[in-house]
Structures are given as structure tokens and as C-alpha cells.
N, C-alpha and C. Protein backbone atom coordinates (compact mmCIF):
# COMPACT_ATOMS: atom_id res chain seq x y z
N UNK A 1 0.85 -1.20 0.00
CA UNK A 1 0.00 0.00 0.00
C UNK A 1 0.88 1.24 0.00
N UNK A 2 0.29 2.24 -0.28
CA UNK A 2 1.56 3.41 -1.09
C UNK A 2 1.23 4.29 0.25
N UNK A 3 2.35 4.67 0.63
CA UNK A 3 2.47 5.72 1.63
C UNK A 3 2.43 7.44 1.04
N UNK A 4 1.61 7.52 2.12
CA UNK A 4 0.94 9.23 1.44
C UNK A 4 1.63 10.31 2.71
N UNK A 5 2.69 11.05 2.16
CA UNK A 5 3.17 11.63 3.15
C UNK A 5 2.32 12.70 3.54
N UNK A 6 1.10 13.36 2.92
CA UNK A 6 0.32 14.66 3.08
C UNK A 6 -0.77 14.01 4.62
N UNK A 7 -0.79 12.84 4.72
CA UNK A 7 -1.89 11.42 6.00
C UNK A 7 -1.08 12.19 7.19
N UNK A 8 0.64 12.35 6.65
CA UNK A 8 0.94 12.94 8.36
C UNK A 8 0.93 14.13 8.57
N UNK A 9 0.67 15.09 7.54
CA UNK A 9 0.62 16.27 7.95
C UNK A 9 -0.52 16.92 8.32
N UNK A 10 -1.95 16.10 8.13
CA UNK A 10 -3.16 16.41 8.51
C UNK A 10 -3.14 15.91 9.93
N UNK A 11 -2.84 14.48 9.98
CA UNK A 11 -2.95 14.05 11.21
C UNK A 11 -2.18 14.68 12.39
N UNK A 12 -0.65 15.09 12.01
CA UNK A 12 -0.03 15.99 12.85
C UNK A 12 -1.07 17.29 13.63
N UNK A 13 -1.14 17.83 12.30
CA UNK A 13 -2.10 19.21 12.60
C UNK A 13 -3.59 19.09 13.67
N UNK A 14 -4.23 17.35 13.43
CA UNK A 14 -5.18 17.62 14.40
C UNK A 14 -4.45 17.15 15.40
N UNK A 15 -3.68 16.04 15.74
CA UNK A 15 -3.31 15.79 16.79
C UNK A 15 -2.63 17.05 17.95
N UNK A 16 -1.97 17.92 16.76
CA UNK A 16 -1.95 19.24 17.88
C UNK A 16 -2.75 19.96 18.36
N UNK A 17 -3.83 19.86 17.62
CA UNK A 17 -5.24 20.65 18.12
C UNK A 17 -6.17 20.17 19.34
N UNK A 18 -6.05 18.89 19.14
CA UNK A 18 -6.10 18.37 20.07
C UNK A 18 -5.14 18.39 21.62
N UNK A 19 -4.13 18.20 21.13
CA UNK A 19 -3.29 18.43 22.24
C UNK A 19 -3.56 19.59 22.87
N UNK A 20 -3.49 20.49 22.20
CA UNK A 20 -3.82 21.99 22.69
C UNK A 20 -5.00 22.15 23.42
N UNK A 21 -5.98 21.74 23.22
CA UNK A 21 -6.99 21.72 23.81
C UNK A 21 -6.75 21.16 25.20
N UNK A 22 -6.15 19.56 25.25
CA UNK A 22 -6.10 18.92 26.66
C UNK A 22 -5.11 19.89 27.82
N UNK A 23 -3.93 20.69 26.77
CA UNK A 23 -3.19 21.60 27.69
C UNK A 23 -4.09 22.55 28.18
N UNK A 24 -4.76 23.22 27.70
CA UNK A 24 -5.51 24.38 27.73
C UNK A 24 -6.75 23.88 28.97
N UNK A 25 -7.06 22.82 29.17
CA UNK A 25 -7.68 22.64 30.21
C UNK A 25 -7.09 23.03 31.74
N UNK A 26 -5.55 22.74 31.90
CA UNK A 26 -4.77 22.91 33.00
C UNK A 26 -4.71 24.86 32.78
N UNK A 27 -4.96 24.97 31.94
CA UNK A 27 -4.65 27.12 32.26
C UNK A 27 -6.15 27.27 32.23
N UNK A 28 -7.27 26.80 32.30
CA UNK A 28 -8.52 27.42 32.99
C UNK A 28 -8.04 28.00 34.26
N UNK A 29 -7.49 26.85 35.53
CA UNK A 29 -7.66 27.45 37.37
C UNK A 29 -7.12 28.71 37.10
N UNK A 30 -6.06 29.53 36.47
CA UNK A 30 -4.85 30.30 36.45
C UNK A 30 -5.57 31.35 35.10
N UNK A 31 -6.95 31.28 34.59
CA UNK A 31 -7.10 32.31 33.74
C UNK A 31 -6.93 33.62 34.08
N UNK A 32 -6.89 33.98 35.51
CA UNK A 32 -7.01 35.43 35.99
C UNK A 32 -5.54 35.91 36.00
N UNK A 33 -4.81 35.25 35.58
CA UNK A 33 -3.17 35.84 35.88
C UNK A 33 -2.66 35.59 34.16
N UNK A 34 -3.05 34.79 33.59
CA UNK A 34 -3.00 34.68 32.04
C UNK A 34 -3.79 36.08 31.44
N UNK A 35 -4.93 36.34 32.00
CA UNK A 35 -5.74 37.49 31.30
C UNK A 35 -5.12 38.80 31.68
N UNK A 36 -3.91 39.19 33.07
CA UNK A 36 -3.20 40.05 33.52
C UNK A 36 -2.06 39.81 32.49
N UNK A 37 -1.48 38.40 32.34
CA UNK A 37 -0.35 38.65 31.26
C UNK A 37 -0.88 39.90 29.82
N UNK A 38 -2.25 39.05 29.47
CA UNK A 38 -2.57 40.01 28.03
C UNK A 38 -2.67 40.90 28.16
N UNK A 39 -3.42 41.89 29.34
CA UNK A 39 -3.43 42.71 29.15
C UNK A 39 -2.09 43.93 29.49
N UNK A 40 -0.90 42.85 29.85
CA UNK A 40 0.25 43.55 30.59
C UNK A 40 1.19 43.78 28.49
N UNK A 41 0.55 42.62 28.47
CA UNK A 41 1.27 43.07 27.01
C UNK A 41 0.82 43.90 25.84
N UNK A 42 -0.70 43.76 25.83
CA UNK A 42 -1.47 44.67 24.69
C UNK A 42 -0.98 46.56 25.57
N UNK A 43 -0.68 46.17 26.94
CA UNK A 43 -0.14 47.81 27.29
C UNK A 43 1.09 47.86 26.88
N UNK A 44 2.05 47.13 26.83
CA UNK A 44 3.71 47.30 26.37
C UNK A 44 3.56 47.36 25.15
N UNK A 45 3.00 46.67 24.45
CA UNK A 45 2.60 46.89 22.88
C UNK A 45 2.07 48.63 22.89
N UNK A 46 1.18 48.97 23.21
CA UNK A 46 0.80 50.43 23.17
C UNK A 46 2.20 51.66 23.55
N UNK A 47 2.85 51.32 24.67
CA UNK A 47 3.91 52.11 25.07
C UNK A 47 5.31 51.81 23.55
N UNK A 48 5.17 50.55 23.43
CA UNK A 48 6.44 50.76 22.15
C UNK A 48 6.18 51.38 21.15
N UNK A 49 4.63 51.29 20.81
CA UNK A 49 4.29 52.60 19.35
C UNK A 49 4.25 53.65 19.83
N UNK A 50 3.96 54.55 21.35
CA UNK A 50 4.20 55.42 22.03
C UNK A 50 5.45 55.96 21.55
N UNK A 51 6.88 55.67 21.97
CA UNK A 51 7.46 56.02 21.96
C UNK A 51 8.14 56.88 20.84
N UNK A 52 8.48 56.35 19.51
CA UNK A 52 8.16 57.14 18.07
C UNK A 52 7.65 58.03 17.82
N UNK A 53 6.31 58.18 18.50
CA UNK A 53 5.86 59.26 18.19
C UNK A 53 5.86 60.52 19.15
N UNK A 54 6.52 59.89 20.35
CA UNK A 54 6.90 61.28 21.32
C UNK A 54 8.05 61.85 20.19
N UNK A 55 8.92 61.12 19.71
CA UNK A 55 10.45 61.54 19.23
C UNK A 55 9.66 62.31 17.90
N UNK A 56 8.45 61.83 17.07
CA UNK A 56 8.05 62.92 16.11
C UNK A 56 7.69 64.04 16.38
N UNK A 57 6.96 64.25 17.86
CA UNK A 57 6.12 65.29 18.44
C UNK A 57 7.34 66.41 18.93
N UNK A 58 8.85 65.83 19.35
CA UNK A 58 9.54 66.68 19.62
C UNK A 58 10.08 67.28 18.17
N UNK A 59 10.09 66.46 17.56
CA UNK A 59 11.13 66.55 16.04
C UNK A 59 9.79 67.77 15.45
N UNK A 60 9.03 67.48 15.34
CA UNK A 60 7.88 68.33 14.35
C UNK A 60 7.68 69.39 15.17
N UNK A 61 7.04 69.67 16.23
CA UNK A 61 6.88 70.90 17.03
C UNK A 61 7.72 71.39 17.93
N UNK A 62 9.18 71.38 17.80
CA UNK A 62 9.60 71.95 18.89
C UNK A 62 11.12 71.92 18.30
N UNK A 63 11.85 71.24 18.12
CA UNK A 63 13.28 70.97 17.80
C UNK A 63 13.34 71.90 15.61
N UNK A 64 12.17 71.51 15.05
CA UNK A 64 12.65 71.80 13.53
C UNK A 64 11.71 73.62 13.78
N UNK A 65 12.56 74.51 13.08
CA UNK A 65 11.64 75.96 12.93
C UNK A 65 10.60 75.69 12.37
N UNK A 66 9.09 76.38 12.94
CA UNK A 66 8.14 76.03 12.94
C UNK A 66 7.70 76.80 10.90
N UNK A 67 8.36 77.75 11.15
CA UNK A 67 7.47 78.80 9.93
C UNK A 67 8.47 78.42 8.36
N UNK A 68 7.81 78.75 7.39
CA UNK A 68 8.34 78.69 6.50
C UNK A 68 7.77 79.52 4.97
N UNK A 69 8.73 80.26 4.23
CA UNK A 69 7.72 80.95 3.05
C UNK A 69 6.98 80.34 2.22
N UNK A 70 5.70 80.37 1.71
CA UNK A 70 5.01 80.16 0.59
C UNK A 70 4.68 80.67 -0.70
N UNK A 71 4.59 80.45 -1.36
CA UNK A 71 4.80 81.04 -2.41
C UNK A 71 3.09 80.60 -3.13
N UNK A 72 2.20 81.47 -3.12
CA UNK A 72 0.85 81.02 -3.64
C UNK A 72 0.63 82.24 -4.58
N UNK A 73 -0.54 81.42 -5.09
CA UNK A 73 -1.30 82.49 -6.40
C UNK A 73 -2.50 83.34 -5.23
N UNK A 74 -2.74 82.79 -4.32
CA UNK A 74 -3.90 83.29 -3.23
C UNK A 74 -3.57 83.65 -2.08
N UNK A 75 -4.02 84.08 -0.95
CA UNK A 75 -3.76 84.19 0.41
C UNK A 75 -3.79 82.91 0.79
N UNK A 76 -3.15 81.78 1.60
CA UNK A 76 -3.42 81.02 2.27
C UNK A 76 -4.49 80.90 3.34
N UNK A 77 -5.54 80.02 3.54
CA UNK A 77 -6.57 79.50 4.41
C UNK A 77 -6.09 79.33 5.95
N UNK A 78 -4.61 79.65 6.35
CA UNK A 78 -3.92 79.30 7.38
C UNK A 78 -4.01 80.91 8.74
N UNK A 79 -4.17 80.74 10.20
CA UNK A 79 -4.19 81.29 10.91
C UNK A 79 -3.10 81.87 10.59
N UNK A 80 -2.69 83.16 10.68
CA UNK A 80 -1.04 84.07 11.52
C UNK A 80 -0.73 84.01 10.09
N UNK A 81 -0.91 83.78 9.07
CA UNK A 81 -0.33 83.79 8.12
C UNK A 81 0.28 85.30 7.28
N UNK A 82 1.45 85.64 7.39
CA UNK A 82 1.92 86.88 6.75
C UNK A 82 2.30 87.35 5.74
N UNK A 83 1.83 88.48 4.84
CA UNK A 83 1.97 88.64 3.52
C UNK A 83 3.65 89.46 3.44
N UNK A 84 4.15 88.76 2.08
CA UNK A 84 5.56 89.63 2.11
C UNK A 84 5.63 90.08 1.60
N UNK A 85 4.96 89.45 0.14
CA UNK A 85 5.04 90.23 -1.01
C UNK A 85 5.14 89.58 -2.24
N UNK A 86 4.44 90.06 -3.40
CA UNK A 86 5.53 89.12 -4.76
C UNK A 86 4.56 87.58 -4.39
N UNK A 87 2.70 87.43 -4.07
CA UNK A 87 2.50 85.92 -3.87
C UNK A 87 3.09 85.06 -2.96
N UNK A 88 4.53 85.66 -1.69
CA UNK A 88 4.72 84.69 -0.75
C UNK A 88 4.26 85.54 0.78
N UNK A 89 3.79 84.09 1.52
CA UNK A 89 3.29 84.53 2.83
C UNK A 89 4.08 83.75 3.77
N UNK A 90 5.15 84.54 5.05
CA UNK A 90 5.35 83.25 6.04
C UNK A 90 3.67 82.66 7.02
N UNK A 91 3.94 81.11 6.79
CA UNK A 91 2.97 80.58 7.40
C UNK A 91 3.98 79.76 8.44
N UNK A 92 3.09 78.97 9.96
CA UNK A 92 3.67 78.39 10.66
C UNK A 92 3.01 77.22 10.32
N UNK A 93 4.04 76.29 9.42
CA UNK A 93 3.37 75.18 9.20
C UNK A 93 2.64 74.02 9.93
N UNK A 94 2.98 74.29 11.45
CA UNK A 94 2.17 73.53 12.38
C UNK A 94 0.57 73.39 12.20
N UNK A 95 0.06 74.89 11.85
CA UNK A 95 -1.18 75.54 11.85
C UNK A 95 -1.84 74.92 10.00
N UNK A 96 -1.11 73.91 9.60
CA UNK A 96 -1.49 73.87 8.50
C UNK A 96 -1.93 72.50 7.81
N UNK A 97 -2.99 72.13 7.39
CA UNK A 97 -3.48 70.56 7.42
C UNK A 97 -2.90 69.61 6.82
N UNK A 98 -2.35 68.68 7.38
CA UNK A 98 -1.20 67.55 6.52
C UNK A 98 -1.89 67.67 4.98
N UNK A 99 -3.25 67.34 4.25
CA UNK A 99 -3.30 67.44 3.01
C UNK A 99 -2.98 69.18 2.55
N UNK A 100 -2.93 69.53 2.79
CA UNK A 100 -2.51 71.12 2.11
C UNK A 100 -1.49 71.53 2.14
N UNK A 101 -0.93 70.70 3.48
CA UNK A 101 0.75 70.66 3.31
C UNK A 101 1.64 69.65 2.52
N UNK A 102 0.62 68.93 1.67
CA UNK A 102 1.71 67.46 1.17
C UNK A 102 1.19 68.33 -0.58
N UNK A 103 -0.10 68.84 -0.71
CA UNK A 103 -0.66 69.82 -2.13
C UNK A 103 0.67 70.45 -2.19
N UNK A 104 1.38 71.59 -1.16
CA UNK A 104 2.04 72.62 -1.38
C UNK A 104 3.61 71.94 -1.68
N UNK A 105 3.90 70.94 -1.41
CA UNK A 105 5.05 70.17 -1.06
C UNK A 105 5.54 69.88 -2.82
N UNK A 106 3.97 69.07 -2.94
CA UNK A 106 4.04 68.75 -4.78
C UNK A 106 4.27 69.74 -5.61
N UNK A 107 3.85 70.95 -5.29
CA UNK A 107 3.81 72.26 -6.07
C UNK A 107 4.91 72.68 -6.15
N UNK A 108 5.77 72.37 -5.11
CA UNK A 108 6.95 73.26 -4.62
C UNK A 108 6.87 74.62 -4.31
N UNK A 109 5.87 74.89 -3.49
CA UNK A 109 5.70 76.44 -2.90
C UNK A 109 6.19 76.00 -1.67
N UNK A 110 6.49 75.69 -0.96
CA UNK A 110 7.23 75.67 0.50
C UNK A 110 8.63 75.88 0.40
N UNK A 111 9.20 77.15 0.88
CA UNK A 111 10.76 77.44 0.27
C UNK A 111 11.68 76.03 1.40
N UNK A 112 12.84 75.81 0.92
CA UNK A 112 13.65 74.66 1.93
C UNK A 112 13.82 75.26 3.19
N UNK A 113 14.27 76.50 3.77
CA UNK A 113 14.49 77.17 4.25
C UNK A 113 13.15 77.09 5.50
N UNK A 114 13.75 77.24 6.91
CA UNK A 114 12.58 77.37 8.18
C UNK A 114 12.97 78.71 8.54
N UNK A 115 12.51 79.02 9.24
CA UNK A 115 12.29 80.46 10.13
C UNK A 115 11.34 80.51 11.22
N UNK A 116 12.61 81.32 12.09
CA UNK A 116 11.91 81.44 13.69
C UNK A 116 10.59 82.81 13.13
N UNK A 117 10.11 83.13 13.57
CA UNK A 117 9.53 84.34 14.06
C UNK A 117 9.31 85.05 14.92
N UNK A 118 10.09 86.22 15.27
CA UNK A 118 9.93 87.03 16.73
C UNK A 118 9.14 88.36 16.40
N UNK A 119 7.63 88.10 17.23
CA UNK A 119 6.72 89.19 17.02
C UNK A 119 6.83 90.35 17.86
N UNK A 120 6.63 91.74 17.12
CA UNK A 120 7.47 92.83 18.03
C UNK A 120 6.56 93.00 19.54
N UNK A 121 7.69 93.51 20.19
CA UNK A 121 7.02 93.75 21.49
C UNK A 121 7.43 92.24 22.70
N UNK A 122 7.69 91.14 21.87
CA UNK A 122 8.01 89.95 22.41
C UNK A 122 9.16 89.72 23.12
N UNK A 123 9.29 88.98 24.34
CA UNK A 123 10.47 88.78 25.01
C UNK A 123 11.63 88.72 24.44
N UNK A 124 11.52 87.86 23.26
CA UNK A 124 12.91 87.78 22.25
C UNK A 124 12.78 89.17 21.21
N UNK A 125 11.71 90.28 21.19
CA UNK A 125 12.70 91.06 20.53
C UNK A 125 13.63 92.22 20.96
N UNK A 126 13.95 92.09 22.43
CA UNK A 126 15.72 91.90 23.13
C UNK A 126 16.63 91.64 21.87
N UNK A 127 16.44 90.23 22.14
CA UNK A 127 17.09 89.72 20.82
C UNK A 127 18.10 90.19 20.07
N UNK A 128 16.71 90.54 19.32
CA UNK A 128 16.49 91.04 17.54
C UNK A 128 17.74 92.24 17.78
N UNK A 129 17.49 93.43 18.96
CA UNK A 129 17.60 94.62 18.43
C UNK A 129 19.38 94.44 19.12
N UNK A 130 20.05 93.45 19.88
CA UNK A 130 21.13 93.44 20.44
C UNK A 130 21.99 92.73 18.95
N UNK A 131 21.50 91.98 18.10
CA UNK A 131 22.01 91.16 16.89
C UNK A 131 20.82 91.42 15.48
N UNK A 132 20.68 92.86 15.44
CA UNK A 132 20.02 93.35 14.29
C UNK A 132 20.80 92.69 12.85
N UNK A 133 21.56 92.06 12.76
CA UNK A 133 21.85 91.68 11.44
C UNK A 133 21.70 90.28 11.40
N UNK A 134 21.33 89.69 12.09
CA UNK A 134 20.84 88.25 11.98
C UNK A 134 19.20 88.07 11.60
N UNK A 135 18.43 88.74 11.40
CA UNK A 135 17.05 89.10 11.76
C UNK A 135 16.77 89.92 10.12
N UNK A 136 15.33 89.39 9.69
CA UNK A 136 14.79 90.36 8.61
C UNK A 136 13.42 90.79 9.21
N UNK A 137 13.66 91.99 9.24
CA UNK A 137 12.04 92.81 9.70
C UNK A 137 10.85 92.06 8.47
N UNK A 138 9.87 91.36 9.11
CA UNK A 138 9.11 91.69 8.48
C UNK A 138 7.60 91.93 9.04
N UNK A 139 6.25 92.09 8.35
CA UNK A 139 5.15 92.58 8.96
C UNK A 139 4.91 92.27 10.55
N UNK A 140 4.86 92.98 11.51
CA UNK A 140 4.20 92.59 12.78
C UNK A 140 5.69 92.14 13.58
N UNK A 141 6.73 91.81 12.69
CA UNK A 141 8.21 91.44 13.64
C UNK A 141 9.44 91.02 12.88
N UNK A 142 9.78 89.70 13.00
CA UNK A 142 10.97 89.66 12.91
C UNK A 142 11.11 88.05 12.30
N UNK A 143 12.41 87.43 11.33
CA UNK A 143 12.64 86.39 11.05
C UNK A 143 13.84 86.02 11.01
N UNK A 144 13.98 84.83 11.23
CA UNK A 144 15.64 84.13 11.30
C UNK A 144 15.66 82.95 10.66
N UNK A 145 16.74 82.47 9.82
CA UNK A 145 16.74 81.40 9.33
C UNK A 145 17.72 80.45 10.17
N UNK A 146 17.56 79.24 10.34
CA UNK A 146 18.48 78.51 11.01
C UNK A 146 19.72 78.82 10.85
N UNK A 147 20.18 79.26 10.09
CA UNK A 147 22.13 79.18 10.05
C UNK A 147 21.85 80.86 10.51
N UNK A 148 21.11 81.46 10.63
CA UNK A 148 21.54 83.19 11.63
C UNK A 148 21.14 82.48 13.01
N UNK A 149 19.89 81.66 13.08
CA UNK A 149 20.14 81.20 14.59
C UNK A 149 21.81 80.56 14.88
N UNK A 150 22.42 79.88 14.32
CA UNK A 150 23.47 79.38 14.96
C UNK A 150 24.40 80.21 14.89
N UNK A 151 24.46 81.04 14.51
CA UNK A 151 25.77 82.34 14.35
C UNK A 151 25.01 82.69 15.64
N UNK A 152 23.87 82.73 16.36
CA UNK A 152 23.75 83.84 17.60
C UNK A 152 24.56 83.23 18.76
N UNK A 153 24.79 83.53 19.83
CA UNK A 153 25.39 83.22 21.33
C UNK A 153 24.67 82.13 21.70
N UNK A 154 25.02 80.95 22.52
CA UNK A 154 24.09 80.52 23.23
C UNK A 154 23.05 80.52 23.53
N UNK A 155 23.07 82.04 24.48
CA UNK A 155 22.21 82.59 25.50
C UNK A 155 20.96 82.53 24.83
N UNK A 156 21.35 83.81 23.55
CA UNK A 156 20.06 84.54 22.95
C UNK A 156 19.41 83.26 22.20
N UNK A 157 19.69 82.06 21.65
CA UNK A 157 19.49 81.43 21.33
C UNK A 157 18.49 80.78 22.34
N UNK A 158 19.25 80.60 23.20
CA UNK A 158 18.03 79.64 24.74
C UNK A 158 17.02 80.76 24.79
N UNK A 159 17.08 82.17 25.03
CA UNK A 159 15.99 83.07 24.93
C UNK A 159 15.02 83.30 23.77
N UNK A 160 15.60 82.53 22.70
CA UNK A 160 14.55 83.10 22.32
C UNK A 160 13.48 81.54 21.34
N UNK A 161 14.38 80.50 21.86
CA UNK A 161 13.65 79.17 21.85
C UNK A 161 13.72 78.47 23.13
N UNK A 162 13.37 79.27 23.96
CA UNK A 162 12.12 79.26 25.32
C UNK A 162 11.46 77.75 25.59
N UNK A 163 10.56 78.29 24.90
CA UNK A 163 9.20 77.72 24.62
C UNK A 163 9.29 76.35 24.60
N UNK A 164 10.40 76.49 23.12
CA UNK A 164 10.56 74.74 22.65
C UNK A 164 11.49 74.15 23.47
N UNK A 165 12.41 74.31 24.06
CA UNK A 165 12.84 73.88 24.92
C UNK A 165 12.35 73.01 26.11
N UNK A 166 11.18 74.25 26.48
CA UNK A 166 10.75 73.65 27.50
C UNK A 166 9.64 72.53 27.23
N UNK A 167 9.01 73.02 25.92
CA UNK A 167 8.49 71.41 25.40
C UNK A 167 9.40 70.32 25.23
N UNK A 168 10.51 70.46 24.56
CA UNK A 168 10.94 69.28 24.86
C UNK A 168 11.41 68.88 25.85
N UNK A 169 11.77 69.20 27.21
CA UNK A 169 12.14 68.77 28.70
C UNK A 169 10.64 67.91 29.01
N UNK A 170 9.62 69.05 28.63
CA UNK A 170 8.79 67.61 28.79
C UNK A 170 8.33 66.37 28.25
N UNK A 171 8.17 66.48 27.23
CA UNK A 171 8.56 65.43 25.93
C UNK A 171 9.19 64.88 26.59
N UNK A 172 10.71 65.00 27.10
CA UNK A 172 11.87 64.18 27.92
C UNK A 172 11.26 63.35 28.35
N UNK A 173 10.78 63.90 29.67
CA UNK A 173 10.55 63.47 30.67
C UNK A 173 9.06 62.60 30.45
N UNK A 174 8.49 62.71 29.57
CA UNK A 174 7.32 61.62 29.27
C UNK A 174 7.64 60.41 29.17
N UNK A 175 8.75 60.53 28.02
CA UNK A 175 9.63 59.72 27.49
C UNK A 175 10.70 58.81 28.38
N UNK A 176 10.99 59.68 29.26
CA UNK A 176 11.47 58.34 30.26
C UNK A 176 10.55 57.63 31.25
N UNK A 177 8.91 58.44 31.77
CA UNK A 177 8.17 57.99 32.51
C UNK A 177 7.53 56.57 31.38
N UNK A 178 7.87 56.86 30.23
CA UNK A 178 6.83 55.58 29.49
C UNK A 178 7.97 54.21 29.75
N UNK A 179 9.45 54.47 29.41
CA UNK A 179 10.61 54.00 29.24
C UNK A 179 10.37 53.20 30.82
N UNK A 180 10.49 53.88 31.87
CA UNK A 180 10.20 53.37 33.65
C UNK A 180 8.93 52.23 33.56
N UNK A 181 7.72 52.93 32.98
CA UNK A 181 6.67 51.76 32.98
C UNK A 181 6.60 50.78 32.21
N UNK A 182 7.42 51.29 30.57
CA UNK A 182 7.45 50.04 30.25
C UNK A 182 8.78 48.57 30.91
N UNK A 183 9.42 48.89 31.33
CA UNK A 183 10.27 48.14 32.60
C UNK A 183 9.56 47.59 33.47
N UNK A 184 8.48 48.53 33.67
CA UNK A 184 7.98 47.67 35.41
C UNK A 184 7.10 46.45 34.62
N UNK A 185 5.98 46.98 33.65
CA UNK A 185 5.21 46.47 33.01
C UNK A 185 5.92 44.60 32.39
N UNK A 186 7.28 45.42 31.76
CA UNK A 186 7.73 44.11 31.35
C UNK A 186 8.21 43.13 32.51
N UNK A 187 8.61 43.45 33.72
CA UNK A 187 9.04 42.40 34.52
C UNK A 187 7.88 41.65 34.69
N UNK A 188 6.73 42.44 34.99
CA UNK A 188 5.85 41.76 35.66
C UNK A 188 5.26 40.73 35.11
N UNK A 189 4.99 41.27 33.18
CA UNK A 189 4.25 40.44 32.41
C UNK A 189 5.27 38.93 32.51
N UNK A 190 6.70 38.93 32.46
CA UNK A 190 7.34 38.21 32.49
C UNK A 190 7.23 37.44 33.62
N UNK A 191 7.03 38.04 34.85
CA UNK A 191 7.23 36.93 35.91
C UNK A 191 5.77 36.14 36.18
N UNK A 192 4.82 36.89 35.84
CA UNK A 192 3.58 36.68 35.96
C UNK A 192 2.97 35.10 34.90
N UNK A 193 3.94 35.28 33.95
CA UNK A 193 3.77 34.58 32.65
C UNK A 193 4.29 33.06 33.42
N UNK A 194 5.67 33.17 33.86
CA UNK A 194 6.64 31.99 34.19
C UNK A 194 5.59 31.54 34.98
N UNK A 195 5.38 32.25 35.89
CA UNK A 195 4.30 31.70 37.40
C UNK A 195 3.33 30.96 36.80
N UNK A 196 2.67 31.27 35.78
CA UNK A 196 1.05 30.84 35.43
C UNK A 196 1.66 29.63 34.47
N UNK A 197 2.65 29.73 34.39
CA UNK A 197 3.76 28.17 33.10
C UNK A 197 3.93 27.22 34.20
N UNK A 198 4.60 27.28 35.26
CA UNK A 198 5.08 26.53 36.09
C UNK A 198 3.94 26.01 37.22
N UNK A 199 2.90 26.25 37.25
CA UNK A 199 1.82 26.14 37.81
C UNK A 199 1.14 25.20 37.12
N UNK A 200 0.95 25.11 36.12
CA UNK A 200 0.31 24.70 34.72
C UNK A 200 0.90 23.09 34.58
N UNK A 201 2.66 23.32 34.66
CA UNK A 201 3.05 22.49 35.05
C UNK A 201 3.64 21.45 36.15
N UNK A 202 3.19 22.08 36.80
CA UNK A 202 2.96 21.38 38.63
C UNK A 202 2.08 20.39 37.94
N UNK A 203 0.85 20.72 37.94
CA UNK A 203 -0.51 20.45 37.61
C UNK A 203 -0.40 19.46 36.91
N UNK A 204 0.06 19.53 35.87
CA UNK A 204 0.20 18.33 34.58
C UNK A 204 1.32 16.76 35.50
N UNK A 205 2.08 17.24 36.42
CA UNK A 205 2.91 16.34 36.89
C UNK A 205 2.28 16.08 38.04
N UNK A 206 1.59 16.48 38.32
CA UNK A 206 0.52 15.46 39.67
C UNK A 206 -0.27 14.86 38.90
N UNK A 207 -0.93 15.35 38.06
CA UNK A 207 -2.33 14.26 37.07
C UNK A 207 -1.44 13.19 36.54
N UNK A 208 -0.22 13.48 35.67
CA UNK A 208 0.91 11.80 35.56
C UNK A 208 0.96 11.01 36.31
């Protein structure tokens, strides 16, 4: 009679299903510490996609210059938005909707170039008027492009990105409170896991 090697791979497959099942009887007593494992992991799962996106939230709002020129046939639909002249307006691209910002991207109206903005009357325009040649006046205040920010001092530099700074200290510090829980989270799911294994298998070696 002709041997059919596909007889053991069905039979394998139920015999594990089976098996599985008779194991799965011994993790009923212990479901309440199995259902703490899942949910210890569907939370570590949540904290590792967490993390990425704290590092975008610092990278996009706080660490890259927020504003940048446009170059349109219209006024832009965008809050704060400032006319320069010649069809371009600085806008703060934060304030501006990912599809209208990926439209303007294709167009190539977004110059490469970022810029701070210091509005007059503002703490940083100190600044402006101590390093007037780093700075272009324009409507309502003042602009800097990244390479005049790094020609400034330190100081005026920490003064007059404040703000973002101090967003990102907290950002930081989120970022290590998720980093702390996901640690505690993982020991526990781990020890919690072994416990509800070794229990499981107590169990199976007294019924032998």
C-alpha cells in the first residue's frame, strides 16, 4: 500500500489541536493571571508605538523651525499667516493641514528654508535689536533662518527658543516615565507569565 506523506501532515495538525486543547484545560484554574499577562502586554505593545511618536512630536513641534515661506497664487486659508510680497506669505506650518501641506510640497511652494519668528514687542525682541543683522524685519516682527540662529550666542538662542525647549524637557521626561513603565510592566508580564507556566506544570505532573 503506497504511503501518502500529506496522511501525516493532517494528522499531525489535528493531533496538535487536540493536544492543545487537553493543555488548555490545566490554564482554565490560572485564567485570571494569564488574562493580567494580556493585558500587561497589549499595554507594552501600546507604550512601544508610544514612543516614536513622542520623538516625532519633539522633532515636528519643537526641535525643527516652525514657519516657512510660501509662495501662492492666493492668500493662504492658514491662521497668523503673513503677507511679504511678490504671492509669498510666512505661514507656521504647524497651523497647516497635513493634506494642504503634502498639495504645497508637490507644487513646490514651500521654500527649503525654516524660520523662527519674533513678534514685536516679544520677550525675544531683546534679541532682535542686540544682533540686528541676523534678523529680517518683516510685517508685525521679525525672522531668522536657522544658520543666523546658529551664528547667535548661546544665551540669545536659549531666549529666544524658550518655549521649545521647554516642550521638549517635557517630551523628555514623558519619554522616560513611558521608558520606567514600560520596565515595570515588562518584569511583571514576564514573571507573571513563568508563574502561570510553572503552575500549569505542577498540575500536569501530579495528574501523571
Amino acid at each position: 500500500m503506497d504511503h501518502n506523506p500529506h496522511d501525516d501532515e493532517v494528522l499531525g495538525k489535528a493531533f496538535d489541536l487536540r493536544l492543545m486543547k487537553r493543555l488548555l484545560r490545566f490554564l482554565v484554574p490560572y485564567w485570571r493571571l494569564f488574562a493580567v499577562c494580556v493585558v500587561l502586554i497589549l499595554l507594552l505593545t501600546g507604550i512601544q508605538l508610544g514612543l516614536p511618536y513622542i520623538t516625532k512630536v519633539a522633532i515636528d513641534e519643537f526641535l525643527t523651525l516652525p514657519d516657512a515661506i510660501v509662495t501662492l497664487s492666493a492668500p493662504p486659508a492658514v491662521d497668523g499667516a503673513i503677507r511679504l510680497g511678490d504671492g509669498r506669505y510666512l505661514v507656521d506650518l504647524r497651523r497647516v493641514a497635513p493634506g494642504t501641506r503634502e498639495e504645497w510640497d508637490r507644487g513646490g511652494a514651500i521654500s527649503r528654508d525654516r524660520y523662527l519668528f519674533v513678534p514685536d514687542g516679544s520677550p525675544g525682541a531683546s534679541v532682535v535689536a542686540e544682533h540686528p543683522d541676523r534678523f529680517t524685519p518683516v510685517p508685525g516682527g521679525y525672522i531668522a533662518s536657522d544658520s543666523d540662529l546658529r551664528a547667535l550666542p548661546p544665551d540669545a538662542v536659549e531666549a529666544l527658543r524658550e518655549a521649545s525647549i521647554a516642550g521638549v524637557i517635557r517630551l523628555a521626561a514623558i519619554f522616560a516615565l513611558a521608558l520606567l513603565v514600560r520596565f515595570i510592566f515588562g518584569v511583571g508580564q514576564v514573571y507573571l507569565l513563568q508563574l502561570t507556566g510553572q503552575r500549569v506544570m505542577y498540575d500536569m505532573r501530579r495528574r501523571i
